[in-house]
Protein backbone atom coordinates (compact mmCIF):
# COMPACT_ATOMS: atom_id res chain seq x y z
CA UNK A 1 41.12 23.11 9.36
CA UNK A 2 42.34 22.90 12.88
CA UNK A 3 46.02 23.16 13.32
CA UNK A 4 47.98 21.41 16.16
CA UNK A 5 48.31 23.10 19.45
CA UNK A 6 51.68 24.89 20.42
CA UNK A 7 51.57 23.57 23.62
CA UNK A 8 51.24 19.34 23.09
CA UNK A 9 54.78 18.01 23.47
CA UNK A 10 53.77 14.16 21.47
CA UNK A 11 57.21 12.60 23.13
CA UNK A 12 55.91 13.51 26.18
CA UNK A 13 52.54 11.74 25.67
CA UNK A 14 54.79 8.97 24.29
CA UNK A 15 56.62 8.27 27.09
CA UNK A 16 53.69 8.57 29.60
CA UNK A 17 51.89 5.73 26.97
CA UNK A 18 54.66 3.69 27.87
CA UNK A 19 54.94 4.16 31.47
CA UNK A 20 51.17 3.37 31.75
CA UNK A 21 51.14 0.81 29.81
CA UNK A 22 54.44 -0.96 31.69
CA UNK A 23 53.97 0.61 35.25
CA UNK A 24 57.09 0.57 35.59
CA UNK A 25 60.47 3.23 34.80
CA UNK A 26 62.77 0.37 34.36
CA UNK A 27 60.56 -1.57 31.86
CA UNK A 28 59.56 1.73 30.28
CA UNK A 29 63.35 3.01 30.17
CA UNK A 30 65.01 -0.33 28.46
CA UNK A 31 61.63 -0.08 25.65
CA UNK A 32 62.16 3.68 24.62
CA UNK A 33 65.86 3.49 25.22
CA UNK A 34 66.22 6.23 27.39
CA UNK A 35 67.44 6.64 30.79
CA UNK A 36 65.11 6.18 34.08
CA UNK A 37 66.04 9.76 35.17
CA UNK A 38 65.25 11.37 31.61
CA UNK A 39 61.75 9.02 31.79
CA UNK A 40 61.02 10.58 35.48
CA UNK A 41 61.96 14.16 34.12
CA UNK A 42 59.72 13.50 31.07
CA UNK A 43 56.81 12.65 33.71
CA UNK A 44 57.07 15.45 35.83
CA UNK A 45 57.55 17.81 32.49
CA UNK A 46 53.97 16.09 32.00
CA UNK A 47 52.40 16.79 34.97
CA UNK A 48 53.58 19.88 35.20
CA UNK A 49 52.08 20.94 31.83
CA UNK A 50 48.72 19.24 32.86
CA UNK A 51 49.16 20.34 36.59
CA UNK A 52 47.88 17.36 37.57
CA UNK A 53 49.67 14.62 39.43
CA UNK A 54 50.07 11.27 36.73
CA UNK A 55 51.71 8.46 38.64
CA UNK A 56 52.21 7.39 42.23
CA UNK A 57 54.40 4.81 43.95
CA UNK A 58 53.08 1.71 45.49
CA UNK A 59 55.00 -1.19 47.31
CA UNK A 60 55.15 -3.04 43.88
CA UNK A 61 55.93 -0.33 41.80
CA UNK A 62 53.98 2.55 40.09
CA UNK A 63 50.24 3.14 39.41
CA UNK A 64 48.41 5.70 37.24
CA UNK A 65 46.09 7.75 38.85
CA UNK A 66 42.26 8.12 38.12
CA UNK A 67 43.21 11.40 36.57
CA UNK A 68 46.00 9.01 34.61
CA UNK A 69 43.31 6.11 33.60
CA UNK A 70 41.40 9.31 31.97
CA UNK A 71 44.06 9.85 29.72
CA UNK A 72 45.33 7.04 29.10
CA UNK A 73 41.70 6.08 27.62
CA UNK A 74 42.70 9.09 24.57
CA UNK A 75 46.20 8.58 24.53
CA UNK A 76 45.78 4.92 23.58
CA UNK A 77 42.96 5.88 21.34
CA UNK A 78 45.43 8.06 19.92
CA UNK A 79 47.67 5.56 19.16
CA UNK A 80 46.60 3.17 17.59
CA UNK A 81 44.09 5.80 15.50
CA UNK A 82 48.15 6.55 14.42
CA UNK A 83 49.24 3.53 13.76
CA UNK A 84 46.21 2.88 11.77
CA UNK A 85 47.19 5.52 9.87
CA UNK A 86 50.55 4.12 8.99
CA UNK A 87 48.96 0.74 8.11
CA UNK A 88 46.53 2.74 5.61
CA UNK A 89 49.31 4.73 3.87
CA UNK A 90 51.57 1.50 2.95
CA UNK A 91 48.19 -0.23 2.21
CA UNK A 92 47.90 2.55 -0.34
CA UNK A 93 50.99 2.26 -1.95
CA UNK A 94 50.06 -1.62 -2.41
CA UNK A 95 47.14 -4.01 -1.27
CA UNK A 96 49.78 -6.88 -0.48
CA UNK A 97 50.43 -9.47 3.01
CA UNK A 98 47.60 -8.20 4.54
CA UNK A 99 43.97 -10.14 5.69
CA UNK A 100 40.66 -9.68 6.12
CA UNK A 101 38.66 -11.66 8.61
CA UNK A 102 34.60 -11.87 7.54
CA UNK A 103 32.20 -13.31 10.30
CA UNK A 104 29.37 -15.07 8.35
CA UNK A 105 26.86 -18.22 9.20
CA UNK A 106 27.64 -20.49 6.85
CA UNK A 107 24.65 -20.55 4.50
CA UNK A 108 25.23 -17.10 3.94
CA UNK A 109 29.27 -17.45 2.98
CA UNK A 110 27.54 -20.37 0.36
CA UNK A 111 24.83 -18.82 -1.26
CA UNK A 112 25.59 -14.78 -0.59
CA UNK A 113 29.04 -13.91 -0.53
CA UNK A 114 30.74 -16.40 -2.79
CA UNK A 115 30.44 -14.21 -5.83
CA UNK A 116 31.94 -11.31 -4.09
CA UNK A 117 34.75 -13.41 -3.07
CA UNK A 118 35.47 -14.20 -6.31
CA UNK A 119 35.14 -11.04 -7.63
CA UNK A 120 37.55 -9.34 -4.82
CA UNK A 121 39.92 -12.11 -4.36
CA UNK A 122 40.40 -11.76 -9.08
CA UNK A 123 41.36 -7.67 -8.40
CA UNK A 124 43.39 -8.67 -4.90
CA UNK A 125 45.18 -11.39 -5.13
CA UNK A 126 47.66 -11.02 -2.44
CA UNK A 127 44.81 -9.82 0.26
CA UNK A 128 43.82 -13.19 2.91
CA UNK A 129 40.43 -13.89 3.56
CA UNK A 130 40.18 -15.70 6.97
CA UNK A 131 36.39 -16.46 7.32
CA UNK A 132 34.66 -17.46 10.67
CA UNK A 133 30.93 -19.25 10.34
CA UNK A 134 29.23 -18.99 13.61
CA UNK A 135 25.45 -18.06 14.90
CA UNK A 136 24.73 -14.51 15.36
CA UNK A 137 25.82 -14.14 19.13
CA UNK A 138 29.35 -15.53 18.48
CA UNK A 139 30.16 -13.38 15.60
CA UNK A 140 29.55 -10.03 17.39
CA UNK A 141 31.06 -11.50 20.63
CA UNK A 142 33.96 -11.71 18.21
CA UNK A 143 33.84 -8.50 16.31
CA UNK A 144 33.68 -6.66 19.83
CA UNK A 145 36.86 -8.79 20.92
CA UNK A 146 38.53 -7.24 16.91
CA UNK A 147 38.76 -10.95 15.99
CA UNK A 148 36.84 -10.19 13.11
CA UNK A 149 37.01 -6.97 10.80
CA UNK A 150 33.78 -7.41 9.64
CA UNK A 151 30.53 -9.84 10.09
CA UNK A 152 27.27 -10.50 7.31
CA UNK A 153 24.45 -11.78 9.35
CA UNK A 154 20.59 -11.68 10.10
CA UNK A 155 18.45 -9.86 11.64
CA UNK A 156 18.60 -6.15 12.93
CA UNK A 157 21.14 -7.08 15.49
CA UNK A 158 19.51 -4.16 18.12
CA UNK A 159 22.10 -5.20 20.67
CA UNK A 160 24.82 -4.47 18.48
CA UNK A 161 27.05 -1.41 19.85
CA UNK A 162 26.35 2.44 18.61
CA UNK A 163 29.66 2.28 17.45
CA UNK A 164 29.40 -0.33 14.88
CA UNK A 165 28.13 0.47 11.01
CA UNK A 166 24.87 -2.12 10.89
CA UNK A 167 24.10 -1.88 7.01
CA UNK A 168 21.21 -3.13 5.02
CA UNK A 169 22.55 -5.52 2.09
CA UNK A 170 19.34 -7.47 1.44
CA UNK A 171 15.97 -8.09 2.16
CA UNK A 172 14.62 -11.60 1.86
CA UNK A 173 11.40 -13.47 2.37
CA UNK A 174 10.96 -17.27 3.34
CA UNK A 175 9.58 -19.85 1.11
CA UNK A 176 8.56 -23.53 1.88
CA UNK A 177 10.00 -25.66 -0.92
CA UNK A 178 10.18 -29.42 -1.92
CA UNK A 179 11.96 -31.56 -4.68
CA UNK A 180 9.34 -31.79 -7.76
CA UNK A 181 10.98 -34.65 -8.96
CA UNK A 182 11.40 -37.05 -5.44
CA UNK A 183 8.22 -35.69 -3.85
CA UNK A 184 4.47 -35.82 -4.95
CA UNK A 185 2.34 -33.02 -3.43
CA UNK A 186 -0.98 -31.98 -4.16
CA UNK A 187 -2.30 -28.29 -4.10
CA UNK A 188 -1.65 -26.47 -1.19
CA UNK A 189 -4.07 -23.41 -0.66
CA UNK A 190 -3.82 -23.10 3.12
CA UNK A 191 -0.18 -23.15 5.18
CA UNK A 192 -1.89 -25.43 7.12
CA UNK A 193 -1.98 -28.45 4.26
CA UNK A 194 1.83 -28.57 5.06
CA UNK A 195 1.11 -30.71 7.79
CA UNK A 196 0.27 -33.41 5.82
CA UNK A 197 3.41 -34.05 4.52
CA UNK A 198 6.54 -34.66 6.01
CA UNK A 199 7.62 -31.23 7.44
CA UNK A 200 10.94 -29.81 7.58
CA UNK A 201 11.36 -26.73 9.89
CA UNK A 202 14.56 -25.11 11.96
CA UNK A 203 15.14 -25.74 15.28
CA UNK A 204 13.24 -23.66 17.63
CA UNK A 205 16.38 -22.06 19.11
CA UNK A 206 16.92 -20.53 15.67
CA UNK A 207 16.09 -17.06 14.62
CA UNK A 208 14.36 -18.41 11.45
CA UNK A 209 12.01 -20.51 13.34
CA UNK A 210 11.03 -17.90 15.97
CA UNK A 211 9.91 -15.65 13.58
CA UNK A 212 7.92 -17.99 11.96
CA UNK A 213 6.76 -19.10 15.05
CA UNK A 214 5.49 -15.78 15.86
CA UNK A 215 3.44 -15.53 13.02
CA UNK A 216 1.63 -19.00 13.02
CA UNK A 217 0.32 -17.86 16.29
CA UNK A 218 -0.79 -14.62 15.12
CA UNK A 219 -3.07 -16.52 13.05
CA UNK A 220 -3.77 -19.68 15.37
CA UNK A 221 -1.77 -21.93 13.31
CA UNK A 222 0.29 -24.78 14.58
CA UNK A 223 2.74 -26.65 12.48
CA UNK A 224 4.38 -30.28 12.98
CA UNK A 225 7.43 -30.97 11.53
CA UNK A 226 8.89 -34.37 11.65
CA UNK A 227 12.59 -32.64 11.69
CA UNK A 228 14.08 -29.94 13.10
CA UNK A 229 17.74 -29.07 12.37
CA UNK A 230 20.08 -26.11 13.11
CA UNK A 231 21.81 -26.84 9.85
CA UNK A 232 20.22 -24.51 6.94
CA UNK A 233 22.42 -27.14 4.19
CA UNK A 234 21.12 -30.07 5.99
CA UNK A 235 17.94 -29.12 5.53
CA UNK A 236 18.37 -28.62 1.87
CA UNK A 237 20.30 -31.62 1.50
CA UNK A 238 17.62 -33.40 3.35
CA UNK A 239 14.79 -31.45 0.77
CA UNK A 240 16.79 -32.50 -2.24
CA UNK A 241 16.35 -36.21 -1.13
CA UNK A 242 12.95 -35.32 -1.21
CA UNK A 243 12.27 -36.21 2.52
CA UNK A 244 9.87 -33.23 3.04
CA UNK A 245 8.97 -30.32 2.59
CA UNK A 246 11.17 -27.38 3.92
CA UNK A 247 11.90 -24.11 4.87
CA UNK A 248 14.40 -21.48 3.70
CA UNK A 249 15.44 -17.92 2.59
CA UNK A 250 13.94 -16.95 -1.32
CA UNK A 251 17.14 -16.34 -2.54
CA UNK A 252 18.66 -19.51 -1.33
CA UNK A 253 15.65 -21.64 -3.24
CA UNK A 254 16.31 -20.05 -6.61
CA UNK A 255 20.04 -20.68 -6.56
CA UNK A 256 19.06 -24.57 -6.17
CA UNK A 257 17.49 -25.76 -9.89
CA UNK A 258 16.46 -28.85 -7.56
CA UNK A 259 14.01 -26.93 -5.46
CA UNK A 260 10.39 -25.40 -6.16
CA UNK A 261 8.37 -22.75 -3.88
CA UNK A 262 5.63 -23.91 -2.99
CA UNK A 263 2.68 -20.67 -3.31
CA UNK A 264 1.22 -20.12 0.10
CA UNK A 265 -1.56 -17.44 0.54
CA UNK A 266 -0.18 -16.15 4.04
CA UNK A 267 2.20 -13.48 4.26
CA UNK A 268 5.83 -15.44 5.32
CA UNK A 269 7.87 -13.41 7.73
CA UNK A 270 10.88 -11.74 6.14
CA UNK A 271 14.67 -11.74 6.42
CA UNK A 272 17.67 -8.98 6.53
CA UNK A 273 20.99 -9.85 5.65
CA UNK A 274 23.13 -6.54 7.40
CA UNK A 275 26.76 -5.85 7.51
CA UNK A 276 28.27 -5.03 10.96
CA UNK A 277 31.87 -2.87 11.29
CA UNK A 278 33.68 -0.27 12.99
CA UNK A 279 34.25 2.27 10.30
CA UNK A 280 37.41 3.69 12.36
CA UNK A 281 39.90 0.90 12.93
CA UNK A 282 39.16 -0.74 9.31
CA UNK A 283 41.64 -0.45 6.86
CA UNK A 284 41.82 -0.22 3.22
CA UNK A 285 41.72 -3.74 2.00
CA UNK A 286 38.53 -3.90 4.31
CA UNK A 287 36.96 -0.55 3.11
CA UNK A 288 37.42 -2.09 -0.79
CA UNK A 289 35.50 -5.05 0.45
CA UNK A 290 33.05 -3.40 2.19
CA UNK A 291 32.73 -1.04 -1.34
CA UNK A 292 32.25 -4.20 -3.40
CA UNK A 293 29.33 -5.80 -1.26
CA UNK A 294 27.46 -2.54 -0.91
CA UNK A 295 27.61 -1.53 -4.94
CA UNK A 296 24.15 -3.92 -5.51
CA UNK A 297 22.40 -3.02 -2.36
């Protein structure tokens, strides 16, 4: 256990928060409620303490100095690591008025997390779920702007920060399926007898389609669909009306009775669904969430 240090006056690191923050005494002085001549004393008390020179005086008021920016960066980090705190001790007393915001493409938030929705939003009634479906570039665009608590997406995500959590909840393979009862194929024993029927693939610009792109030409292997789409629930939609012959996550196929897999002899390429968050600034609500999607990984 480390205790707290004799010598760290927290009002003092208050009011220099403030100051920074404001760059200005006046501003700084009506905020804290406190005169401008008790807000300069404060200051210099700092300074003094630190022996290093904080703030100096420009033609349109006060800057920090580089020394100043340097703390500031803790200080603030401080903060709001404090006021977390408080937000986490009235959670605890009750989960009530507050939100959780879940990044999620939206085939995912249909087929994966519905269940735990349901399941969280029975035990938490008062807790908001404000959900955001967007490709995998937009959600952790968001998550690093803390528009989003958390974000279930695919892939391994290696650009994602050091400081994010990037969690395993499930490992998929891809299937090519087709409605039994609206389309008549015979047997397939090669990947490659897809192309006589009417193929339906993701767009190229798609992670799905990338990776299966990658491993046609591993093997020389060239497939023509006659439609692309960007939409994973257009293409089972379109699949269902037993247009062709399509292309989707295991896991999504057997939650559609309407659906078959077709058995191909090559090896498909295979999918991870991971959870991305900052395990410091979450706060309970979030943490029971987060508890509740990883108990069946």
């Amino acid at each position: 256990m480390v205790l707290p240090s004799n010598n760290i006056n927290l009002n003092l690191y208050r009011v220099f928060y403030v100051v920074a923050m404001t760059k200005s005494f006046s501003e700084s002085s009506k905020y804290l409620h406190i005169s401008q001549p008790a807000i300069s004393k404060h200051i210099q008390n700092l300074e003094y303490e630190l022996d290093t020179i904080l703030f100096y005086r420009t033609n349109r008021g006060i800057e920090p100095t580089p020394e100043a920016k340097i703390l500031l960066s803790y200080v603030e980090k401080a903060y709001n690591i404090l006021k977390l705190g408080e937000q986490q001790l009235q959670e605890c007393k009750e989960l009530s008025q507050t939100k959780i915001s879940i990044g999620i493409p939206s085939i995912l938030s249909k087929y994966y997390l519905n269940k735990y929705l349901l399941s969280f939003m029975t035990n938490y009634p008062k807790v908001a779920i404000k959900m955001q479906n967007s490709k995998n570039e937009e959600l952790i665009n968001a998550l690093d702007q803390n528009a989003l608590d958390l974000i279930i997406t695919y892939g391994n995500n290696s650009n994602v920060g050091s400081n994010y959590k990037n969690e395993l909840l499930l490992s998929d393979e891809y299937v090519f399926v087709y409605n039994e009862n609206r389309l008549k194929i015979d047997n397939i024993e090669s990947i490659k007898d897809l192309n006589n029927y009417n193929l339906i693939l993701p767009s190229k610009e798609t992670i799905e389609r990338k990776k299966l792109d990658d491993k046609l030409n591993e093997n020389n292997i060239i497939l023509n669909p006659i439609l692309e789409l960007e939409s994973n629930q257009m293409m089972i939609n379109y699949i269902k009306e037993g247009l062709g012959i399509g292309y989707i996550l295991k896991f999504v196929a057997l939650q559609n009775e309407d659906l078959t897999i077709i058995n191909i002899p090559e090896e498909l390429p295979q999918e991870e669904i991971r959870l991305i968050y900052d395990e410091e600034s979450i706060i309970t609500s979030t943490k029971e969430f987060i508890n509740l999607l990883k108990k069946n990984v």
